[in-house]
C-alpha atoms as a PDB file:
ATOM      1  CA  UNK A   1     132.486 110.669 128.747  1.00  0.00           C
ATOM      2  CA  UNK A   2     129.323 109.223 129.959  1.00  0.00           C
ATOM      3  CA  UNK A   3     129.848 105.073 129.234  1.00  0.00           C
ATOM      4  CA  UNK A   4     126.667 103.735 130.618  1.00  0.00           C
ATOM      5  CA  UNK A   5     124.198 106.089 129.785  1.00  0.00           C
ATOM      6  CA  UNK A   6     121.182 104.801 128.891  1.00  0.00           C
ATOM      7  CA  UNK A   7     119.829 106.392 125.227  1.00  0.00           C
ATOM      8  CA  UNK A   8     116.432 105.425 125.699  1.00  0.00           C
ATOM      9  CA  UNK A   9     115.250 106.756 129.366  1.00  0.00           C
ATOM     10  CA  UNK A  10     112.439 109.038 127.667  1.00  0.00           C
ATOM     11  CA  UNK A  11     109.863 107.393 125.987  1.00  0.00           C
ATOM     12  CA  UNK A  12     109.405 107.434 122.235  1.00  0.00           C
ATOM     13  CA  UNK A  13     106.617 109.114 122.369  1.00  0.00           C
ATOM     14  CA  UNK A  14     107.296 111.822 124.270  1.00  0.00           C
ATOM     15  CA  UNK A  15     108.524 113.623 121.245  1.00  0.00           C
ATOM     16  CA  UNK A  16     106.650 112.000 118.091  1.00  0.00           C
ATOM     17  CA  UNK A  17     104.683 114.448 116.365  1.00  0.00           C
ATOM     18  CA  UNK A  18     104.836 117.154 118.941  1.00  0.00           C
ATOM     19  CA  UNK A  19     105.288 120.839 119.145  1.00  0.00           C
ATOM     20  CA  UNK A  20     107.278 122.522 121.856  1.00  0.00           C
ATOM     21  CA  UNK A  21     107.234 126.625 122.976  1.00  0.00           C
ATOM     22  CA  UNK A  22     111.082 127.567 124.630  1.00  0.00           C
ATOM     23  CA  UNK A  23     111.722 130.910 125.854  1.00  0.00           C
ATOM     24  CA  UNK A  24     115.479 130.738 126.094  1.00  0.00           C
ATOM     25  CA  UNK A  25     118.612 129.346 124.512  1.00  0.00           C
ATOM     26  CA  UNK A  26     119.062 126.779 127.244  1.00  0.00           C
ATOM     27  CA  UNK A  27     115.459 125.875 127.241  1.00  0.00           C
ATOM     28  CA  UNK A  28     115.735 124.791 123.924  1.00  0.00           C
ATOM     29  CA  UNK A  29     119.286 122.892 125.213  1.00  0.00           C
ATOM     30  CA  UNK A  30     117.070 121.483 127.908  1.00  0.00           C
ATOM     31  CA  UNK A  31     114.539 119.930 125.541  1.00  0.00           C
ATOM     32  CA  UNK A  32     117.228 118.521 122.576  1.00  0.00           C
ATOM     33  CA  UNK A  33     118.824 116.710 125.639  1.00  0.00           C
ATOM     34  CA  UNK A  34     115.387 115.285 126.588  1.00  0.00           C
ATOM     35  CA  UNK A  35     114.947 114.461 122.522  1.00  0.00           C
ATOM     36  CA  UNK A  36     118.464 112.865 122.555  1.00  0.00           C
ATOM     37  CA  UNK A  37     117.954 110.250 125.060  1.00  0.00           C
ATOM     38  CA  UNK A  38     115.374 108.489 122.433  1.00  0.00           C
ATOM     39  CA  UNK A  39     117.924 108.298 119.448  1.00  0.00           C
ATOM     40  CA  UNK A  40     120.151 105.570 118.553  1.00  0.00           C
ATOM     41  CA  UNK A  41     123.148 104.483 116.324  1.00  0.00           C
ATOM     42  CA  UNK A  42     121.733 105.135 112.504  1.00  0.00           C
ATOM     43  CA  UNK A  43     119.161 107.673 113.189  1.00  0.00           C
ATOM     44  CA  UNK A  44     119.075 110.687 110.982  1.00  0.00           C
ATOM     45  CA  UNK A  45     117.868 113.949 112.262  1.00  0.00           C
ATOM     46  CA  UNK A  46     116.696 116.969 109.977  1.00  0.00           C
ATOM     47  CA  UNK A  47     116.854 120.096 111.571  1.00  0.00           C
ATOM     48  CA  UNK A  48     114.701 122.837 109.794  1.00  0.00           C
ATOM     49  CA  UNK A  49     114.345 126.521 110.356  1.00  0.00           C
ATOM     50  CA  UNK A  50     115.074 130.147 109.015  1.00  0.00           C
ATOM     51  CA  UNK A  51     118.443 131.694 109.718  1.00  0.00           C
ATOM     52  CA  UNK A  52     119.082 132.176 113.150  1.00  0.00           C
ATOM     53  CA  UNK A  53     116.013 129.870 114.373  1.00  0.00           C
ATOM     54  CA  UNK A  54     118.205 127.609 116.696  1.00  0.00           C
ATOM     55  CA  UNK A  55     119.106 124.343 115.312  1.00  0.00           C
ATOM     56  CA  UNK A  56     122.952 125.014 116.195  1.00  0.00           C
ATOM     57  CA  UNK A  57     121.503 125.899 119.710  1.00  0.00           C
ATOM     58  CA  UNK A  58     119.407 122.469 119.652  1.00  0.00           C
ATOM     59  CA  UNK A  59     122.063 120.367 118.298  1.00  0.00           C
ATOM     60  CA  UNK A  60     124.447 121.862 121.342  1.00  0.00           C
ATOM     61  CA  UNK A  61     121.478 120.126 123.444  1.00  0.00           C
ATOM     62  CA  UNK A  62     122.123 116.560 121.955  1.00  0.00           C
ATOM     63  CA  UNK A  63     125.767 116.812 121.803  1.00  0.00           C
ATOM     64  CA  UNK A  64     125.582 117.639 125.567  1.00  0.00           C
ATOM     65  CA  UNK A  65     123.525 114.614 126.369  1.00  0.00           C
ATOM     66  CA  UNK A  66     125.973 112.190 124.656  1.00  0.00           C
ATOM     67  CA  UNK A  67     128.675 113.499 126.881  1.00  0.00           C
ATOM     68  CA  UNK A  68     130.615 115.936 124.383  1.00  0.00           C
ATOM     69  CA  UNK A  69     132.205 118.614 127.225  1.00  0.00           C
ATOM     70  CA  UNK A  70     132.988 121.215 124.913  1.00  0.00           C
ATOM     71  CA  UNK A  71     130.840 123.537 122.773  1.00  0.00           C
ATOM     72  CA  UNK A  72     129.013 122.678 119.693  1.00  0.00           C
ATOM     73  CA  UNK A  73     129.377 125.116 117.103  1.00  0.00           C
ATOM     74  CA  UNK A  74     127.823 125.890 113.991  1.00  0.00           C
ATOM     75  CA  UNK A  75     129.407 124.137 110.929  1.00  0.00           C
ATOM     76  CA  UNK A  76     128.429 126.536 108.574  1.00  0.00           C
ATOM     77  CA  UNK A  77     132.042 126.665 107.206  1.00  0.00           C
ATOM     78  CA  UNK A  78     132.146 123.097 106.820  1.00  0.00           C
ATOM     79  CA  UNK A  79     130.855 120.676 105.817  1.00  0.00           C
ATOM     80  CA  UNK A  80     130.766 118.052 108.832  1.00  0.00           C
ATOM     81  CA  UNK A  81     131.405 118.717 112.494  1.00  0.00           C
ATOM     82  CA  UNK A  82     132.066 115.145 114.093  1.00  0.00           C
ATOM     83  CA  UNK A  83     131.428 114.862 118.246  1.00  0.00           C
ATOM     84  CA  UNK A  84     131.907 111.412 119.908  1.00  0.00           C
ATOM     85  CA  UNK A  85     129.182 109.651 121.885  1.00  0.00           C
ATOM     86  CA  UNK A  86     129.099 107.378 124.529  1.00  0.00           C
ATOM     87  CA  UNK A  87     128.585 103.409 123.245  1.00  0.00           C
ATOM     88  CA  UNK A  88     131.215 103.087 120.607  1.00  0.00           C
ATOM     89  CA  UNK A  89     128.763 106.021 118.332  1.00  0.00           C
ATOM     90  CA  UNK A  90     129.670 108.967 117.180  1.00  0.00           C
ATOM     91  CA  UNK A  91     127.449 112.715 116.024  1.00  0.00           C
ATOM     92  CA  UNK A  92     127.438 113.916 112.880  1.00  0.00           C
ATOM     93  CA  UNK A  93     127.019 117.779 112.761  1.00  0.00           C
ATOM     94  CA  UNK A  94     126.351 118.335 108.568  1.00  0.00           C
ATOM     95  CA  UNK A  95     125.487 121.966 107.717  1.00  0.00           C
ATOM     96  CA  UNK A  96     124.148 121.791 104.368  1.00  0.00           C
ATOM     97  CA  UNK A  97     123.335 125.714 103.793  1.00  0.00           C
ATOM     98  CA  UNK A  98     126.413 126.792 101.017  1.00  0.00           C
ATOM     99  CA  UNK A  99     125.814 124.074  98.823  1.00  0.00           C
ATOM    100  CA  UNK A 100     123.285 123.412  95.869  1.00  0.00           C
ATOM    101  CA  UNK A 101     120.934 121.033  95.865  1.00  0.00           C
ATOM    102  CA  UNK A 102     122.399 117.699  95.336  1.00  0.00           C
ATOM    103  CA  UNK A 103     121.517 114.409  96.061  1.00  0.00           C
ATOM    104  CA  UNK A 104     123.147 112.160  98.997  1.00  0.00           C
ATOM    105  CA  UNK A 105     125.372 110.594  95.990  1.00  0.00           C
ATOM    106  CA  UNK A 106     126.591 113.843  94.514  1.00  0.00           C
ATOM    107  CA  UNK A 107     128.388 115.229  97.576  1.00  0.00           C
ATOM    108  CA  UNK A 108     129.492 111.870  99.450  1.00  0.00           C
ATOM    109  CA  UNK A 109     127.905 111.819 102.336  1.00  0.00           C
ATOM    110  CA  UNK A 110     126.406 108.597 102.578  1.00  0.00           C
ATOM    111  CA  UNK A 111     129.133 107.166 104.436  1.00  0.00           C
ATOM    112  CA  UNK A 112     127.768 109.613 107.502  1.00  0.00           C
ATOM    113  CA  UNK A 113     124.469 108.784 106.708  1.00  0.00           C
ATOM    114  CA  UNK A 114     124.382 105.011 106.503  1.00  0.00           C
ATOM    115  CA  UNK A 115     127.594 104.296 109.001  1.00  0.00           C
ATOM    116  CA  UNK A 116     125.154 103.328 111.897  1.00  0.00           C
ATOM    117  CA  UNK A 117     126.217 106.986 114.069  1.00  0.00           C
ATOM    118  CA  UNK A 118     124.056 109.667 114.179  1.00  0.00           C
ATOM    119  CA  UNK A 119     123.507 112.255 111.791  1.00  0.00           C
ATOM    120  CA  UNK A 120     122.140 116.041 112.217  1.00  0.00           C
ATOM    121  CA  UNK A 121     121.803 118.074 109.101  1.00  0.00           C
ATOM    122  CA  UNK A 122     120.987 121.545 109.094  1.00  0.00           C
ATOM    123  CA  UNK A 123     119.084 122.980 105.552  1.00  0.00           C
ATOM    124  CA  UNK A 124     118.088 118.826 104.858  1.00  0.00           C
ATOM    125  CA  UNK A 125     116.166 120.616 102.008  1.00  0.00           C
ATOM    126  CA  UNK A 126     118.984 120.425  99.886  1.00  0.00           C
ATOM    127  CA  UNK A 127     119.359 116.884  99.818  1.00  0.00           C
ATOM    128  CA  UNK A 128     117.276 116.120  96.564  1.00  0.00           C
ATOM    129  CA  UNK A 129     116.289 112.199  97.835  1.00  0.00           C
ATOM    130  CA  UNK A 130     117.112 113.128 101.598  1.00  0.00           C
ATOM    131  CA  UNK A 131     113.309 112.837 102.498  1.00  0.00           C
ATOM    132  CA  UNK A 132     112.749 109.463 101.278  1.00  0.00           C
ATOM    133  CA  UNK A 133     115.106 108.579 104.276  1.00  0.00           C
ATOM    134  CA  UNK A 134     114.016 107.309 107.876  1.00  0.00           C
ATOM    135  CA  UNK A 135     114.373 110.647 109.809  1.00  0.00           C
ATOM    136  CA  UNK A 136     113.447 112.424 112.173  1.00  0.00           C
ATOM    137  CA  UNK A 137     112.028 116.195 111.663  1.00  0.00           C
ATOM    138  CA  UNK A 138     112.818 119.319 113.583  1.00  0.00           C
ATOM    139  CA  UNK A 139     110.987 122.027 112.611  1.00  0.00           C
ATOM    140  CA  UNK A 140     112.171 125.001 114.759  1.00  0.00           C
ATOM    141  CA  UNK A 141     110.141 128.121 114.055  1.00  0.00           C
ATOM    142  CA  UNK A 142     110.978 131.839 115.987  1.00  0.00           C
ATOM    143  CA  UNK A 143     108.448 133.650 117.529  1.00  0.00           C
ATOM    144  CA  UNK A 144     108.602 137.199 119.472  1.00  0.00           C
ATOM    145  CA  UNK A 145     110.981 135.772 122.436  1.00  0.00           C
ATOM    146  CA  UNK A 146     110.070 132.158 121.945  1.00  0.00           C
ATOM    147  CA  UNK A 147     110.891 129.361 119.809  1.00  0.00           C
ATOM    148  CA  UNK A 148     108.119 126.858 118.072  1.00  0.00           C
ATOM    149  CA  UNK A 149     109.557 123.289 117.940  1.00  0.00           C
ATOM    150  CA  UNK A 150     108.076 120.505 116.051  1.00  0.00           C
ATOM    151  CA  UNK A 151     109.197 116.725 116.358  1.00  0.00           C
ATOM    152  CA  UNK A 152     108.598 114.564 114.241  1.00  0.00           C
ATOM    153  CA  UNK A 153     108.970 111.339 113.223  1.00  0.00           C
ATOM    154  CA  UNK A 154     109.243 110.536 108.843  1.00  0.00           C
ATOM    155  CA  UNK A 155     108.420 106.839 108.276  1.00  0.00           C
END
């Protein structure tokens, strides 16, 4: 694993409040690694889009950047896929999609949220008081063989 990697070699503002166009799965790889090296321990990252849009395919991007060697997978049957990072952080992979809407509170994980790693949550919609949170916003939307993505950053 990577131990002295820098995390912030792209600026900021490279991503904040753009919109991207990818043609394939490892384009959109290419461009969550590039969008990785500007987060940092606590950051939250909501990744929106319909079924089948790409945010498992974007997450494998960012786990890839912070050195995980294996193959991120959708955690659609759980609840939280965990990848370690290089300084000391770890990822959080939360798939929200089978569960109600809840609030943070009501389904405990606050202790991913607020442990100073950094989380990605696919379907954020269902967290009730998720968007009064920090975050940063993914909005990946698919087109006829090409995928709209939309950084932003919430606050």
């Amino acid at each position: 694993m990577a131990k002295n990697k820098k995390s912030n070699t792209v600026a900021i503002n490279t991503f904040k409040n753009k919109a991207f166009i990818t043609k394939t799965p490892q384009e959109t790889r290419n461009l969550a690694r590039n969008f990785a090296s500007v987060l940092k321990g606590g950051d939250i990252v909501f990744l929106n889009g319909n079924l089948g849009s790409g945010k498992t395919t974007f997450t494998q991007g960012i786990t890839k950047f912070f050195g995980n060697r294996g193959f991120a997978r959708s955690s659609s049957f759980m609840l939280v896929n965990e990848y370690p990072a290089f300084n000391n952080l770890k990822l959080f992979h939360l798939d929200l999609y089978r569960l109600k809407n809840s609030t943070i509170f009501d389904i405990g994980i606050e202790d991913y949220l607020y442990s100073g790693n950094i989380s990605l949550i696919e379907w954020p919609q269902r967290l009730i008081d998720g968007q009064n949170e920090s975050h940063w916003n993914i909005e990946i939307e698919s087109l006829v063989n090409k995928r709209k993505i939309k950084i932003e950053k919430k606050k």
